[in-house]
Protein backbone atom coordinates (compact mmCIF):
# COMPACT_ATOMS: atom_id res chain seq x y z
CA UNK A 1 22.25 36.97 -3.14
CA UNK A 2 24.50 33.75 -2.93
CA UNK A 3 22.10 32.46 -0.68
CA UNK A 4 19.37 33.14 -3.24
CA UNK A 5 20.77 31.13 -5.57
CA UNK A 6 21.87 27.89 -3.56
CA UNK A 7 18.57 27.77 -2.22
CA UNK A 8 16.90 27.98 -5.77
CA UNK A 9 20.01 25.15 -7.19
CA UNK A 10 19.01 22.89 -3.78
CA UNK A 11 15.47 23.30 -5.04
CA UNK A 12 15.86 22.16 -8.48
CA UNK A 13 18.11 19.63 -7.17
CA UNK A 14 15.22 17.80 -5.61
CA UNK A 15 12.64 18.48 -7.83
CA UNK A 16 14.98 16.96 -10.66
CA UNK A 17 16.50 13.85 -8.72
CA UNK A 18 12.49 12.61 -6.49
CA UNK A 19 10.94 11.83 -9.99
CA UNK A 20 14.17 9.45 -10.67
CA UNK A 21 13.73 7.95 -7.45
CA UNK A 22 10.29 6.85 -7.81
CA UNK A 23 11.09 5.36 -11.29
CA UNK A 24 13.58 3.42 -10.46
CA UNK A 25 11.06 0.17 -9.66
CA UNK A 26 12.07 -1.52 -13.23
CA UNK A 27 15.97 -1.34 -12.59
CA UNK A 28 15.59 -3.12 -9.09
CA UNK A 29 13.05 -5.52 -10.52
CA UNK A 30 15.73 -5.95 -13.23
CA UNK A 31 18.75 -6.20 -10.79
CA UNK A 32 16.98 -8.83 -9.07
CA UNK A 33 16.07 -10.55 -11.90
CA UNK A 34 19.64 -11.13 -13.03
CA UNK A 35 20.82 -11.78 -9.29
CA UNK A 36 18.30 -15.13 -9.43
CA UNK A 37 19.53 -16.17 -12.61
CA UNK A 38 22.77 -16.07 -11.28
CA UNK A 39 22.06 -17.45 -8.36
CA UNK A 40 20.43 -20.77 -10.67
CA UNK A 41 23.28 -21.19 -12.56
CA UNK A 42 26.19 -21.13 -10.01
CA UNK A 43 23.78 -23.72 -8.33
CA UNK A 44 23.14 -21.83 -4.52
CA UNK A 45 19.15 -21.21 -5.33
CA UNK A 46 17.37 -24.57 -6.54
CA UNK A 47 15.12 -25.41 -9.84
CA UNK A 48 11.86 -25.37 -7.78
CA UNK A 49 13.30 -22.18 -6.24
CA UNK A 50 14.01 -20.78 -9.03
CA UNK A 51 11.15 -20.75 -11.00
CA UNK A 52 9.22 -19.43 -7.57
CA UNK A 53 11.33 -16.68 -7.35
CA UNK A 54 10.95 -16.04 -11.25
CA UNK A 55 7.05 -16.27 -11.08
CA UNK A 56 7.50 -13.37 -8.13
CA UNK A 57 9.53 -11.19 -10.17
CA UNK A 58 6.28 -11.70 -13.12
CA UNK A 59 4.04 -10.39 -10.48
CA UNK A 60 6.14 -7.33 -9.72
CA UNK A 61 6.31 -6.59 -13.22
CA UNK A 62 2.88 -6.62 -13.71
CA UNK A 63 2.34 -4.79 -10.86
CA UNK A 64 5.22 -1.79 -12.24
CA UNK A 65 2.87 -2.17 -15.75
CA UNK A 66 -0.43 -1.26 -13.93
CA UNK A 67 0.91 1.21 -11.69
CA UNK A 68 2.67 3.02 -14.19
CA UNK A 69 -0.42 2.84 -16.93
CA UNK A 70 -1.55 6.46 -16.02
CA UNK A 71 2.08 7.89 -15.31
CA UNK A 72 1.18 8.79 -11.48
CA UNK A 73 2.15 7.20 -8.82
CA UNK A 74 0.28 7.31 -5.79
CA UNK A 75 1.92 6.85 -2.42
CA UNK A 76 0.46 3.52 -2.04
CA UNK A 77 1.48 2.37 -5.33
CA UNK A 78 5.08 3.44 -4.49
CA UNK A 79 5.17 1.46 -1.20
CA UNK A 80 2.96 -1.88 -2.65
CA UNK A 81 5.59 -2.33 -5.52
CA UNK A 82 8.61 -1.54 -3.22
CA UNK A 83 7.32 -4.38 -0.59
CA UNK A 84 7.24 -6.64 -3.19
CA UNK A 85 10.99 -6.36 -4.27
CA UNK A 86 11.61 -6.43 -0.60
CA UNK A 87 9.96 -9.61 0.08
CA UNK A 88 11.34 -10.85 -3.35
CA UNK A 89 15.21 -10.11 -2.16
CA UNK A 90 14.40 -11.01 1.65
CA UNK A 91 13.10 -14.73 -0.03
CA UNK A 92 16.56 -14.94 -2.33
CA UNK A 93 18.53 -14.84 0.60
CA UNK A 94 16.57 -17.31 2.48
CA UNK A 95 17.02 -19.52 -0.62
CA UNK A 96 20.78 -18.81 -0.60
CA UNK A 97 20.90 -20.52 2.92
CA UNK A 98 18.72 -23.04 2.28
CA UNK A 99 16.84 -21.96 5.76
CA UNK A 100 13.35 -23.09 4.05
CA UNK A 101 11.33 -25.82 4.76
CA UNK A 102 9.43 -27.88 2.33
């Protein structure tokens, strides 16, 4: 009987904590926003850079909008919006280090 019930608390566990996971999207498009801003003002990320890597996060959001329009989330949804605030952090740090070239 104890098994019964860890099985059915592990259950609604998951079923509770997947949804939260896949609407997370705006809070990491949101961390990242502030993590450029502060990047422009304590001067390591450039003007031009800046306002690249602000135009980027304008896509995302716009992307978050239309996926989330209907409320469902397909798979491919998930993983277009979640490349994009990869590529958005992986091109922060490169901006950081100044490793582009113009």
């Amino acid at each position: 009987m104890k098994h019964f019930y860890f099985i059915l608390i592990f259950l609604l566990g998951l079923s509770i904590s997947s949804p939260a996971k896949a609407q997370n999207f705006q809070a990491k498009q949101r961390a990242q926003e502030r993590t450029i801003r502060a990047a422009y003002k304590s001067g390591k990320i450039t003007e031009q850079e800046y306002y690249k890597l602000m135009d980027e996060q304008e896509k995302i959001k716009e992307a978050i909008q239309k996926y989330d329009s209907d409320e469902y989330w397909t798979p491919h949804e998930k993983n277009v919006v979640h490349d994009k605030l990869v590529r958005a952090e992986k091109r922060l740090s490169r901006y950081k280090t100044n490793s582009e070239v113009y």
